[in-house]
C-alpha atoms as a PDB file:
ATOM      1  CA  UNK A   1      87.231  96.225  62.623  1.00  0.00           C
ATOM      2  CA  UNK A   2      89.894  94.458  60.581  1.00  0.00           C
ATOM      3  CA  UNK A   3      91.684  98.404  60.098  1.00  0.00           C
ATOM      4  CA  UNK A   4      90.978  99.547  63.967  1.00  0.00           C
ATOM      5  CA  UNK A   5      93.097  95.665  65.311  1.00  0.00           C
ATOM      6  CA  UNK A   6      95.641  96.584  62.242  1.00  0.00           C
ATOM      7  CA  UNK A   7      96.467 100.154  63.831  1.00  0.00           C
ATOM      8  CA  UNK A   8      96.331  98.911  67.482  1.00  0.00           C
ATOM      9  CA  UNK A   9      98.923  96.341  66.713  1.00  0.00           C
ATOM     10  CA  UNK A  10     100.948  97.942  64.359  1.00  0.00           C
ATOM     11  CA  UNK A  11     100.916 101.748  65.690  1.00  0.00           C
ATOM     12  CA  UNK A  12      99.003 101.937  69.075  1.00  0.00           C
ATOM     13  CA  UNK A  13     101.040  98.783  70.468  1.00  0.00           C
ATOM     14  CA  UNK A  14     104.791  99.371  69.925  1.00  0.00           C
ATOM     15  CA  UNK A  15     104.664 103.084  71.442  1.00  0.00           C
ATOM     16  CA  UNK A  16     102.629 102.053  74.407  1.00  0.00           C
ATOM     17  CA  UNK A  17     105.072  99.642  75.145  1.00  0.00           C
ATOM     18  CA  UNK A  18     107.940 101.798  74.381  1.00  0.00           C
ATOM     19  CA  UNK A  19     106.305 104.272  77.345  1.00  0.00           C
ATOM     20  CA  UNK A  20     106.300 100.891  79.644  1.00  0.00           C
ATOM     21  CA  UNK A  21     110.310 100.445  79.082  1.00  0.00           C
ATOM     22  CA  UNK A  22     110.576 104.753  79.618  1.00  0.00           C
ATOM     23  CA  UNK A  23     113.354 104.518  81.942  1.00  0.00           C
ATOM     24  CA  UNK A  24     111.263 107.183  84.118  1.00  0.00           C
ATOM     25  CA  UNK A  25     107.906 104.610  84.034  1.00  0.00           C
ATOM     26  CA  UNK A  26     110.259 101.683  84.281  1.00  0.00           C
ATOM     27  CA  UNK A  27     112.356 102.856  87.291  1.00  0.00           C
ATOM     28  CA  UNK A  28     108.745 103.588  89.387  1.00  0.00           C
ATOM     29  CA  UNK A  29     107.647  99.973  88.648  1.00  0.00           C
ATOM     30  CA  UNK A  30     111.414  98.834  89.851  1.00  0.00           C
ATOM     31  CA  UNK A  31     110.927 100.337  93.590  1.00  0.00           C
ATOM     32  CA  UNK A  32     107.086  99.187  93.591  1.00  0.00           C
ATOM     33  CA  UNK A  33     108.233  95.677  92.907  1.00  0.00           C
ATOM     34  CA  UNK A  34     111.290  96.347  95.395  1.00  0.00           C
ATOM     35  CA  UNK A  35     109.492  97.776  98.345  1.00  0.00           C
ATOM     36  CA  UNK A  36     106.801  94.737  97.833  1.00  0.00           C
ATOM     37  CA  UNK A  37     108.399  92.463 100.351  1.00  0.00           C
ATOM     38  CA  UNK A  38     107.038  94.821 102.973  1.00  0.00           C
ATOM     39  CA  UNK A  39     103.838  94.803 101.615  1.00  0.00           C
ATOM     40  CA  UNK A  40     103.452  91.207 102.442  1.00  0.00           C
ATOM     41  CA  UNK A  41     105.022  91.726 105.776  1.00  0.00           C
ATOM     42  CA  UNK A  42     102.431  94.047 106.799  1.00  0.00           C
ATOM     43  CA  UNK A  43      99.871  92.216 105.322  1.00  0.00           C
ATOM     44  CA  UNK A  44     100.949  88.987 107.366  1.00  0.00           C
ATOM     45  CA  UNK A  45     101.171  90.675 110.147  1.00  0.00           C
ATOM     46  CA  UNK A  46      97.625  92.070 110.032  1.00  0.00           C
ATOM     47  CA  UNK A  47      96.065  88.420 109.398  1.00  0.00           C
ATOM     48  CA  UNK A  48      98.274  87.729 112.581  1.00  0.00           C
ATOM     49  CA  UNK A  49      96.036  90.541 114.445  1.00  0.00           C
ATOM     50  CA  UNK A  50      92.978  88.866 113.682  1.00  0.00           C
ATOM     51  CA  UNK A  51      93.699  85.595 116.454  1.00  0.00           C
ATOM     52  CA  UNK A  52      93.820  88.226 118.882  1.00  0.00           C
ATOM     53  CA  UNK A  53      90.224  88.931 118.203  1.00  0.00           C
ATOM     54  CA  UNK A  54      89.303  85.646 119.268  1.00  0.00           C
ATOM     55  CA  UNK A  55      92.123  84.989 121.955  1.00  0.00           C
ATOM     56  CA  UNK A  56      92.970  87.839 124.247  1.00  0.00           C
ATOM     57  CA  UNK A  57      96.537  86.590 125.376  1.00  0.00           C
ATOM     58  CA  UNK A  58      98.016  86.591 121.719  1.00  0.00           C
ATOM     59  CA  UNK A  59     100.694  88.861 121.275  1.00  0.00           C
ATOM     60  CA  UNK A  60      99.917  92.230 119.079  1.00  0.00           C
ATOM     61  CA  UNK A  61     102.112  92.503 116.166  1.00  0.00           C
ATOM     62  CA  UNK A  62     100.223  95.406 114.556  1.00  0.00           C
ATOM     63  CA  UNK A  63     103.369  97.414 115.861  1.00  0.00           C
ATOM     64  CA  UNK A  64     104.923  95.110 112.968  1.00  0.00           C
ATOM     65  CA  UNK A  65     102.512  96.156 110.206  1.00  0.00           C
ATOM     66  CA  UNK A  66     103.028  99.841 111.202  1.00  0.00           C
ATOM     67  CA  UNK A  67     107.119  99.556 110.566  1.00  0.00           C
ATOM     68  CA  UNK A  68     106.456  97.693 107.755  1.00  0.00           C
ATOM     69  CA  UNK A  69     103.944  98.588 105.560  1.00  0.00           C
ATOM     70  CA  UNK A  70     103.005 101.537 107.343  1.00  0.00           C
ATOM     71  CA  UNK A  71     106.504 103.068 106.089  1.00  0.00           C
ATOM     72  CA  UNK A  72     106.365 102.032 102.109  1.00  0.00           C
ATOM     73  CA  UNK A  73     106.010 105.767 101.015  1.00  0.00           C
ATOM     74  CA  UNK A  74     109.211 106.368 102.789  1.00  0.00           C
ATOM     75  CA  UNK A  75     111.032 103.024 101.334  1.00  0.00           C
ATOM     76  CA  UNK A  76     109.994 104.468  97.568  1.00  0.00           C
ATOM     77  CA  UNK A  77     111.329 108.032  98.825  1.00  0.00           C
ATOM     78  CA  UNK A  78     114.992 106.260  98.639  1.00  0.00           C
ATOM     79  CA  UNK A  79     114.148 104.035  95.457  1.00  0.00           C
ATOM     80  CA  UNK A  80     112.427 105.516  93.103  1.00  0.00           C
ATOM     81  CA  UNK A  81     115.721 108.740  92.928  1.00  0.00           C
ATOM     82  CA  UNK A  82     118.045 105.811  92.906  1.00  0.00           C
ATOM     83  CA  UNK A  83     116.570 103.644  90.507  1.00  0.00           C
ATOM     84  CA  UNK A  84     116.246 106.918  88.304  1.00  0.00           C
ATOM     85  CA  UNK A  85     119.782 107.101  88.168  1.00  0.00           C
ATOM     86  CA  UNK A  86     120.690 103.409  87.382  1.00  0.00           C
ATOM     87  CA  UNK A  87     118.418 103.185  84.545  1.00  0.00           C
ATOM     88  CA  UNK A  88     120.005 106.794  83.441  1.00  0.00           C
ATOM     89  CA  UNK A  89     122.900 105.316  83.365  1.00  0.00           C
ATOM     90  CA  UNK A  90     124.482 106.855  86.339  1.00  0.00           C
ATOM     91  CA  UNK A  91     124.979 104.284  89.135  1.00  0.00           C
ATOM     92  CA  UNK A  92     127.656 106.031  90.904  1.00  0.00           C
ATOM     93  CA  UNK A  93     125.522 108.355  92.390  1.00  0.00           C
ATOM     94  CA  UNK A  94     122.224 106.209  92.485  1.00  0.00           C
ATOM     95  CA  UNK A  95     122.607 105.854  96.394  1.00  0.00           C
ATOM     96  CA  UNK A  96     123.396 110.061  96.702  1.00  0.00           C
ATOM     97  CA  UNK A  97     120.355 110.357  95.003  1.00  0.00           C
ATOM     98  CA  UNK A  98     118.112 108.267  97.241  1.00  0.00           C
ATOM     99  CA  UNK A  99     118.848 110.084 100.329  1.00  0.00           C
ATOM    100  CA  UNK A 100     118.073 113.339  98.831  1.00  0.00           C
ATOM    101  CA  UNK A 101     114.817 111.650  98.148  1.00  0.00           C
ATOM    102  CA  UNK A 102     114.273 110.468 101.956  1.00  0.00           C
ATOM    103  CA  UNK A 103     115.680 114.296 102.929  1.00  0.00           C
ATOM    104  CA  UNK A 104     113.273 115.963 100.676  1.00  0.00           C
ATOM    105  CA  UNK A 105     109.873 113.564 101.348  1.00  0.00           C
ATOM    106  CA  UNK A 106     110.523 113.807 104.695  1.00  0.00           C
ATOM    107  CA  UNK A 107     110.351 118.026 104.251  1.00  0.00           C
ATOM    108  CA  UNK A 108     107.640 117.547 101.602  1.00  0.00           C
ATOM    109  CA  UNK A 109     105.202 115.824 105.002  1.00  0.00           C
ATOM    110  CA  UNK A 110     105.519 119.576 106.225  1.00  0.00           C
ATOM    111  CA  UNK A 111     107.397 118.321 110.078  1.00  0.00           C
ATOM    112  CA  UNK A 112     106.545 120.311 112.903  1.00  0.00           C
ATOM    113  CA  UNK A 113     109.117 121.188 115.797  1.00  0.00           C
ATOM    114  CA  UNK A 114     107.806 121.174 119.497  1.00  0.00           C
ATOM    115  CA  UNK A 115     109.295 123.691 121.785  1.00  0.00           C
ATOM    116  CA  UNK A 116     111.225 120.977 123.386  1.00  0.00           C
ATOM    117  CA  UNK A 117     112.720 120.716 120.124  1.00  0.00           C
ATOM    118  CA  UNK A 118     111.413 117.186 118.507  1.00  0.00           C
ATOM    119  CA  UNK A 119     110.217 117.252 115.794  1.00  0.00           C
ATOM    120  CA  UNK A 120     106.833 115.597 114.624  1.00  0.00           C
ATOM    121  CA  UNK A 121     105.437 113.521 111.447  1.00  0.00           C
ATOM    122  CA  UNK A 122     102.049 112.146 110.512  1.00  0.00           C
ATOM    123  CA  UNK A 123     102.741 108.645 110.463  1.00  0.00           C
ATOM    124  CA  UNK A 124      99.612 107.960 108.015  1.00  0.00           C
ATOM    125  CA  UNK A 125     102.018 110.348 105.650  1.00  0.00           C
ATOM    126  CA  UNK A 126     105.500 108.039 105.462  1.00  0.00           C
ATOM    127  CA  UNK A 127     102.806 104.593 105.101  1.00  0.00           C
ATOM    128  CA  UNK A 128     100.741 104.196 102.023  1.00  0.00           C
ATOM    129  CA  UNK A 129      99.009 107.675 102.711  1.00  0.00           C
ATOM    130  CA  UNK A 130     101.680 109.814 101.540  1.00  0.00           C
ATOM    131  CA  UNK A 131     102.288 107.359  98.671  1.00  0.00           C
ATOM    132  CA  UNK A 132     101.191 110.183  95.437  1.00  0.00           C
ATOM    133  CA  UNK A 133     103.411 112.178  97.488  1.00  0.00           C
ATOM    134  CA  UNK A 134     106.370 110.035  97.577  1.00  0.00           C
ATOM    135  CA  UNK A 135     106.068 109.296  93.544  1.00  0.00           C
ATOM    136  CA  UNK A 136     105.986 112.527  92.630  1.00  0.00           C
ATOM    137  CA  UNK A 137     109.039 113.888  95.013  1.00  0.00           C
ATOM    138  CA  UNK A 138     111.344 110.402  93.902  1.00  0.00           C
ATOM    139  CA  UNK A 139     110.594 111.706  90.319  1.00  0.00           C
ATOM    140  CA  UNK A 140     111.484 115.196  91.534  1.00  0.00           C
ATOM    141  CA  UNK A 141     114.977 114.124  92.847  1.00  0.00           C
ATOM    142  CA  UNK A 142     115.489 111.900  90.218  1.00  0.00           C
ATOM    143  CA  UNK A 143     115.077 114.361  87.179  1.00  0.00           C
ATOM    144  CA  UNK A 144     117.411 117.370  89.489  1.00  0.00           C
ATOM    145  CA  UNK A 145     119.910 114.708  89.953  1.00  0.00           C
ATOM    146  CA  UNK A 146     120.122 113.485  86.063  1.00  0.00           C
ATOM    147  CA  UNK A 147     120.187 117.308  85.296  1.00  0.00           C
ATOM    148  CA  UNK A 148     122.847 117.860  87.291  1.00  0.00           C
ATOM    149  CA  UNK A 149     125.068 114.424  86.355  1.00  0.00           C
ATOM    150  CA  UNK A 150     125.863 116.637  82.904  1.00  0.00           C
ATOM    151  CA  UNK A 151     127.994 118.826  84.765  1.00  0.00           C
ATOM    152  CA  UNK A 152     130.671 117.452  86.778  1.00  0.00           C
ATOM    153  CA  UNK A 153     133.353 119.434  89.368  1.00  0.00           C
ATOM    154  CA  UNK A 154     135.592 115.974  89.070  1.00  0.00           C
ATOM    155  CA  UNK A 155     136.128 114.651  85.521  1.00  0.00           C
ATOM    156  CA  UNK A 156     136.179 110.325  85.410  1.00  0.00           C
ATOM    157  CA  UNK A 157     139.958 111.246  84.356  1.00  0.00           C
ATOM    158  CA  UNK A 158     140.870 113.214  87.393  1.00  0.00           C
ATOM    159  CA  UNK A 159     143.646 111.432  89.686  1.00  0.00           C
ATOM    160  CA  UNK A 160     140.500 111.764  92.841  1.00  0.00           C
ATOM    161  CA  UNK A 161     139.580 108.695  94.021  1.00  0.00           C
ATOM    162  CA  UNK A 162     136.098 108.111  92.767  1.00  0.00           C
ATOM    163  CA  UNK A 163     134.235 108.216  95.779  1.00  0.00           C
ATOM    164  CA  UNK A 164     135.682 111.719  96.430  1.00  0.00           C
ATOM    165  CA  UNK A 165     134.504 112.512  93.453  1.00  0.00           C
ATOM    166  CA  UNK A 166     131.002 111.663  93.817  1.00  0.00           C
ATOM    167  CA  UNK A 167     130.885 113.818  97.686  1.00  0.00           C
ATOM    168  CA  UNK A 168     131.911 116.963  95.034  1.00  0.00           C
ATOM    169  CA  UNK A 169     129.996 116.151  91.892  1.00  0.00           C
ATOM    170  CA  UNK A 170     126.661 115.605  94.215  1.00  0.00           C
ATOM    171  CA  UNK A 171     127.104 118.727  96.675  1.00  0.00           C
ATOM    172  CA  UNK A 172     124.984 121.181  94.083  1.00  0.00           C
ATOM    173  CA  UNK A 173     121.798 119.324  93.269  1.00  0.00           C
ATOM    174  CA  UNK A 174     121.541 118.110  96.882  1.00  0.00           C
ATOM    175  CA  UNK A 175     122.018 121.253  97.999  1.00  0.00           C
ATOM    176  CA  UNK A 176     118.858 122.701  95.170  1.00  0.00           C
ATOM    177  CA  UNK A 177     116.755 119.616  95.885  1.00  0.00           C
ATOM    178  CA  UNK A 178     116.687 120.756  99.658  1.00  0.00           C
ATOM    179  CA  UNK A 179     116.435 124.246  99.528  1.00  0.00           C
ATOM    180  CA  UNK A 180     113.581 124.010  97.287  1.00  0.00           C
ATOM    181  CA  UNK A 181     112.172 122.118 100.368  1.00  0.00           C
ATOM    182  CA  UNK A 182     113.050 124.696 103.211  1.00  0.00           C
ATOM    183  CA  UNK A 183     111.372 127.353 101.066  1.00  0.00           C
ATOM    184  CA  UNK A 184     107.713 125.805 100.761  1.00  0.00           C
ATOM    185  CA  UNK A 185     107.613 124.381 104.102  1.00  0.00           C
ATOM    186  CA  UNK A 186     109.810 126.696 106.306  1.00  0.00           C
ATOM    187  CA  UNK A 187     109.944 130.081 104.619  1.00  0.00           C
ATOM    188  CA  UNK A 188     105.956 129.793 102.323  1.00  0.00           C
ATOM    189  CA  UNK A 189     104.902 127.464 104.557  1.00  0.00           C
ATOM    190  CA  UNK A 190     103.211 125.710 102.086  1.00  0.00           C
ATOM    191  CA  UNK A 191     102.760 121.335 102.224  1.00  0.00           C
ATOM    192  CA  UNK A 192     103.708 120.822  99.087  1.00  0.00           C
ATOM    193  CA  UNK A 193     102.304 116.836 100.637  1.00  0.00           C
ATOM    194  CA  UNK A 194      98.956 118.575 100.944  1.00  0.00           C
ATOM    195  CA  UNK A 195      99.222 120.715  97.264  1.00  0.00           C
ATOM    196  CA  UNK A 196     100.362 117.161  95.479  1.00  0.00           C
ATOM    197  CA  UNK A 197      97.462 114.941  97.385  1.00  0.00           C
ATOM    198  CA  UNK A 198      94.544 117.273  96.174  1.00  0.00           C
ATOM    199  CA  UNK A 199      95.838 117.620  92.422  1.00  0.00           C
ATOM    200  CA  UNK A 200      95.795 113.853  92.402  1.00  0.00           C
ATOM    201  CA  UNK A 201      92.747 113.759  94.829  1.00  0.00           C
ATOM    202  CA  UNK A 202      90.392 113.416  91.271  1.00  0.00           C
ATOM    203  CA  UNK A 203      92.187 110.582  89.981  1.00  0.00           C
ATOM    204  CA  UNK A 204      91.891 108.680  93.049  1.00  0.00           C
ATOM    205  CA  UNK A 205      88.309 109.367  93.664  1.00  0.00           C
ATOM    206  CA  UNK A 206      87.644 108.074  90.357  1.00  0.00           C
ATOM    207  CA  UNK A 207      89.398 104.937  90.904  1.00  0.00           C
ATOM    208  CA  UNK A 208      87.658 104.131  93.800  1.00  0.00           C
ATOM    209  CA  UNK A 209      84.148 104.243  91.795  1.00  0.00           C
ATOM    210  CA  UNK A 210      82.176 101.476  90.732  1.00  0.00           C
ATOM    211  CA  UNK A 211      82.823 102.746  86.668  1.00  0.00           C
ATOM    212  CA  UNK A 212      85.937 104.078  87.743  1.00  0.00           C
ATOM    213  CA  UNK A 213      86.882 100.239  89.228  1.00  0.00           C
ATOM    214  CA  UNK A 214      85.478  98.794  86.162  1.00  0.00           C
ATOM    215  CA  UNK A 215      87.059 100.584  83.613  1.00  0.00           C
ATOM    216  CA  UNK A 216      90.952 100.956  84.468  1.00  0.00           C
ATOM    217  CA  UNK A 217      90.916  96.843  85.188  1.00  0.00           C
ATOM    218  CA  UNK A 218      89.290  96.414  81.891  1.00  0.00           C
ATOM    219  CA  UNK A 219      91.778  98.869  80.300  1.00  0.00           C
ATOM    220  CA  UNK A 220      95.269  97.399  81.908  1.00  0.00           C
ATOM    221  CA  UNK A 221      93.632  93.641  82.072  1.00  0.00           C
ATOM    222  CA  UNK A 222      91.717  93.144  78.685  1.00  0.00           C
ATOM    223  CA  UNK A 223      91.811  95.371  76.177  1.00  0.00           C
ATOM    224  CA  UNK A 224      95.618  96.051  76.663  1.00  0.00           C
ATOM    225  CA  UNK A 225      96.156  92.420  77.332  1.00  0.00           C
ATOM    226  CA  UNK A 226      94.110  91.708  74.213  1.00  0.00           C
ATOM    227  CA  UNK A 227      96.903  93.367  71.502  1.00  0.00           C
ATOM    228  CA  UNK A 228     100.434  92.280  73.652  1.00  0.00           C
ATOM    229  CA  UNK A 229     100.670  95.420  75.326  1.00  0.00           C
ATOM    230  CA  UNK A 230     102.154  94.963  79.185  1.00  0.00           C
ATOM    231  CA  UNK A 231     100.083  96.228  81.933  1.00  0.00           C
ATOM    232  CA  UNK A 232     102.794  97.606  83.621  1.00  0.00           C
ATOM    233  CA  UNK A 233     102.549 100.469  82.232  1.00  0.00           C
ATOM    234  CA  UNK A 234      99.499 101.168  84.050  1.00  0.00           C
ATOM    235  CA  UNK A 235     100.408  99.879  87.274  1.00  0.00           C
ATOM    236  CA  UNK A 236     102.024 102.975  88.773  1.00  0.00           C
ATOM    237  CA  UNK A 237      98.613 104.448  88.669  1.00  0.00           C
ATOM    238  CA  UNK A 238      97.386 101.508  90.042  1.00  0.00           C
ATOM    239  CA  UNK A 239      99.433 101.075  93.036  1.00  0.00           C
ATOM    240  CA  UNK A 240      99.100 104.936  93.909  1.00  0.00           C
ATOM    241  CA  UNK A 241      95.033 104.177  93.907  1.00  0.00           C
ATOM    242  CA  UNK A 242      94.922 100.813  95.728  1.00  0.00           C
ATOM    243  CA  UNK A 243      97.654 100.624  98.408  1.00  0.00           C
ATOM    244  CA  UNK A 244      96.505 104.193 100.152  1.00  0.00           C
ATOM    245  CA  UNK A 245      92.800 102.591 100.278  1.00  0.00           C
ATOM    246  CA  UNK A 246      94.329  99.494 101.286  1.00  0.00           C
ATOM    247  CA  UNK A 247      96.000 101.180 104.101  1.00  0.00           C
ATOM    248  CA  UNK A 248      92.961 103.829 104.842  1.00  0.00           C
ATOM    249  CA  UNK A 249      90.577 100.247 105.281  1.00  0.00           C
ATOM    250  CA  UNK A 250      92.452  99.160 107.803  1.00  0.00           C
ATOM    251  CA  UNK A 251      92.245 101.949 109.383  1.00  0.00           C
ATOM    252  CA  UNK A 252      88.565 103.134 109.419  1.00  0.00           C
ATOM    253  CA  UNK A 253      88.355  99.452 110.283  1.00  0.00           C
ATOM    254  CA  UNK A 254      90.484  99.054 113.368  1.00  0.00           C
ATOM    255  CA  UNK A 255      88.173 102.754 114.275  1.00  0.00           C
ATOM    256  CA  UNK A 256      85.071 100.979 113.973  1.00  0.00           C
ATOM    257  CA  UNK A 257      84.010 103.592 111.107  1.00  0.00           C
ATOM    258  CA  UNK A 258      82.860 102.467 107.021  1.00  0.00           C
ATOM    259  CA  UNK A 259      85.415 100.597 104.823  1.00  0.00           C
ATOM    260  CA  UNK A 260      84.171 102.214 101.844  1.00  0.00           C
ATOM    261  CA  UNK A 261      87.073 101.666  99.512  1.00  0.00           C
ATOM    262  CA  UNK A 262      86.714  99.185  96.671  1.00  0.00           C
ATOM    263  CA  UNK A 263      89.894  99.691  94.156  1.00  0.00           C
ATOM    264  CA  UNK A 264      92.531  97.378  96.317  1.00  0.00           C
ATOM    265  CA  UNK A 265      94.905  94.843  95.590  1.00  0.00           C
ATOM    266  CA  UNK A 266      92.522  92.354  96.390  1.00  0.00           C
ATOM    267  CA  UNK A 267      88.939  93.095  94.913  1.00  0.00           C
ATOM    268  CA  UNK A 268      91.008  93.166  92.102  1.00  0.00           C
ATOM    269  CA  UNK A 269      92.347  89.706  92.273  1.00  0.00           C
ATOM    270  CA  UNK A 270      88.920  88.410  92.852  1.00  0.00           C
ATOM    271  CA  UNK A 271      87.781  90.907  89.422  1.00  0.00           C
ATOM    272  CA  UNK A 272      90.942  88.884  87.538  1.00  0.00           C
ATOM    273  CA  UNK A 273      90.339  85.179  88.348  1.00  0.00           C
ATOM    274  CA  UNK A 274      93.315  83.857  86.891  1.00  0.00           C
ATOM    275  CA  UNK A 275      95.805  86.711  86.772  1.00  0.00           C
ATOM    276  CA  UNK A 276      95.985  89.317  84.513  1.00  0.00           C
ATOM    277  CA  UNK A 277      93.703  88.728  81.554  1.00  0.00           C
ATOM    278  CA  UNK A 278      91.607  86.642  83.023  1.00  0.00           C
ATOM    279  CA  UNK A 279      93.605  83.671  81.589  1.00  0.00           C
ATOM    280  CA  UNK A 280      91.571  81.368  83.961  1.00  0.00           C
ATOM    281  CA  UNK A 281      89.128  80.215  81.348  1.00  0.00           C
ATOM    282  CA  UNK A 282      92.365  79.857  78.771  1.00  0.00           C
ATOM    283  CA  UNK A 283      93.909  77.555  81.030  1.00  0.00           C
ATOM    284  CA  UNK A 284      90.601  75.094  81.614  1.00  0.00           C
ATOM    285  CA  UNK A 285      90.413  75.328  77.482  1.00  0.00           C
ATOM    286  CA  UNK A 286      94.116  74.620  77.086  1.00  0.00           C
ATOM    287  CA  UNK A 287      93.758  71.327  79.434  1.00  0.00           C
ATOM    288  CA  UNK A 288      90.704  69.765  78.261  1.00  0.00           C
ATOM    289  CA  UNK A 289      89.966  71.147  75.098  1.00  0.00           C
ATOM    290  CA  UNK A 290      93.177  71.435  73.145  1.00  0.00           C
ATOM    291  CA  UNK A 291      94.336  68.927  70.493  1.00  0.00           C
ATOM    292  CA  UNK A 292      97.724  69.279  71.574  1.00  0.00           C
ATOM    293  CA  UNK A 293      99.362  67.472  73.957  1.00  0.00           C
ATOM    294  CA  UNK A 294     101.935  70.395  74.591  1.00  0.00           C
ATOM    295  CA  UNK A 295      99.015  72.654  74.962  1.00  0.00           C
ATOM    296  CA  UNK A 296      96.822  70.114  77.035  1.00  0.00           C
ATOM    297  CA  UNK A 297      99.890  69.750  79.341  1.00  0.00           C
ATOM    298  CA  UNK A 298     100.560  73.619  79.821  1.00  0.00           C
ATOM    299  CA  UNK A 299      97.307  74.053  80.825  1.00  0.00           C
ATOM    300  CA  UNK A 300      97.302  71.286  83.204  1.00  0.00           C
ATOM    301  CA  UNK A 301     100.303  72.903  84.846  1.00  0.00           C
ATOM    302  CA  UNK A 302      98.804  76.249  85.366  1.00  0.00           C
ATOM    303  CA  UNK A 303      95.617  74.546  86.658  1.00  0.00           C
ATOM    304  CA  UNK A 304      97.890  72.706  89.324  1.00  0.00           C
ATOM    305  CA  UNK A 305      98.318  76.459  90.869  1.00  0.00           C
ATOM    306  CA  UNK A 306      94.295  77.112  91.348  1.00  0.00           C
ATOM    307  CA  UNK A 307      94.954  75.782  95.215  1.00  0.00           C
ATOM    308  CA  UNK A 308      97.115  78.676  96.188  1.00  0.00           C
ATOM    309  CA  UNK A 309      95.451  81.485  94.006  1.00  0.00           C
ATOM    310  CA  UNK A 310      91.897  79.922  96.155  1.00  0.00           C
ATOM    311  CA  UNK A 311      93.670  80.343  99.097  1.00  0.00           C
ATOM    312  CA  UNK A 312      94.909  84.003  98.417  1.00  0.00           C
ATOM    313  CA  UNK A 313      91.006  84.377  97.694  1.00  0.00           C
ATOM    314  CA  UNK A 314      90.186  83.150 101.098  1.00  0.00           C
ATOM    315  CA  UNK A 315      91.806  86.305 102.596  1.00  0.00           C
ATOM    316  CA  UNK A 316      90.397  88.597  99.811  1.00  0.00           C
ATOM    317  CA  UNK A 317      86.790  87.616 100.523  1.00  0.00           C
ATOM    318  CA  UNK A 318      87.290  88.491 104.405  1.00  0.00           C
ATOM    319  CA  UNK A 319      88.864  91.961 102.805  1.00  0.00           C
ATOM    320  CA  UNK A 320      85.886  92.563 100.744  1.00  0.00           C
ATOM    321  CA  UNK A 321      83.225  91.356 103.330  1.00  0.00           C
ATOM    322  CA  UNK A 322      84.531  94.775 105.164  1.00  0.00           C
ATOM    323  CA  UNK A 323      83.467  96.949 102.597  1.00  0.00           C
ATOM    324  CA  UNK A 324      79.818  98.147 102.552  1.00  0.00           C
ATOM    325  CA  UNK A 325      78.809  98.857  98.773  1.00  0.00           C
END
């Protein structure tokens, strides 16, 4: 035993952690945490829907959810490219990048064009529903445009103003990052949306098992936990499991069909009483059964939270009591 805790923290530990602060792995968990805000939006604004169940006259802001939330594969379509390219190292072209990534998600969701000429998108595929789809085309646009940032039409010692620069240096991988696009959906006709979704479609499926449930939270929240290593390198996977089942609750819900799916943000909250770790019972030890009164007054402090974490469970129980196991 003493050998197998030696090697996880001296050799498993450090390169785990070095994968967490990958720029690639660290730039995905920078737009996550970025397009969060809307998360909470949308969430508020469905706990707003619910007084309308009991009082007919309140005003529906599902509408507020749906712009919201409903759009957070589209927000990390922008992000994740231009986070790529500030941790990369190349910030002047971060923004370039992230509309390349909106241009090619949006012809990733394989559009269609009426013959009046509009053109038409599964909304379930820019909200939480295309969100696999939207990681793996950010990366996509990300790694073209670091490729191309080695090779430059303006030089940083050209007498261009810089800006110009950037519309010149950007042109090419644009230009490759959307043609790639118009020949799977326009000229194969393939949805690439469709070809990433069922490659992934295992992984999810596996998450949303009882076993499955069990064991990535233990992984990420315990035994990683146990030897210093950051569960943030897990939580890409995480977030591309929970926040589509999230979303596809709701909406089986609101359709009067099964809520079936158990990996979301908040069964797992109610698996992890007291963050990640479990640091609950650490805390109750700390305050009344540590010597020291540093140690007795951290855990005090920490136990001063409880209130708001039990109210956050208040809403979590109501998600859960939706799901038949």
């Amino acid at each position: 035993m003493e050998r197998f805790t030696a090697w996880m923290t001296d050799s498993f530990s450090p390169k785990v952690n070095k994968i967490a602060k990958n720029p690639w792995v660290a730039a995905i968990q920078d737009s996550i945490l970025a397009a969060m805000p809307m998360v909470f939006i949308g969430s508020f604004a469905t706990i707003l829907s619910i007084v309308k169940d009991f009082w007919e006259g309140f005003p529906d802001f599902s509408m507020i959810s749906s712009f919201s939330f409903g759009l957070f594969s589209l927000f990390l379509a922008y992000l994740i490219p231009e986070a790529i390219m500030k941790r990369k190292g190349h910030a002047e072209v971060s923004k370039q990048a992230g509309l390349a990534g909106i241009a090619f998600f949006l012809l990733l969701v394989f559009p269609q064009f009426t013959a009046e000429g509009m053109i038409q998108f599964d909304f379930n595929t820019l909200g939480t529903g295309g969100m696999i789809a939207a990681l793996v085309s950010g990366i996509f646009v990300g790694f073209i445009m670091n490729l191309f940032s080695k090779w430059k039409f303006i030089g940083e010692d050209s007498a261009i103003p810089d800006f110009v620069a950037v519309w010149f240096n950007t042109l090419i991988p644009i230009i490759v990052i959307l043609l790639i696009g118009w020949l799977f959906t326009f000229q194969l006709e393939i949805s690439l949306y469709s070809l990433v979704n069922s490659i992934f479609l295992p992984l999810v499926n596996l998450g949303q098992s009882f076993w499955g449930f069990v064991i990535i939270f233990f992984i990420g929240f315990a035994f990683l936990y146990t030897f210093g290593i950051s569960t943030w390198v897990i939580y890409p996977v995480q977030s591309a499991i929970a926040l589509p089942a999230i979303a596809e609750n709701q909406a089986n819900f609101a359709a009067g069909q099964e809520v079936t799916n158990i990996f979301t943000a908040e069964a797992g909250q109610l698996f992890l009483i007291g963050g990640g770790g479990a640091t609950l019972a650490l805390c109750i030890m700390l305050a009344f059964m540590a010597k020291s009164q540093r140690l007795k007054m951290i855990g005090k402090h920490r136990l001063f939270h409880l209130f708001s974490i039990l109210m956050n469970r208040l809403y979590s129980v109501r998600q859960l009591r939706l799901i038949r196991f």
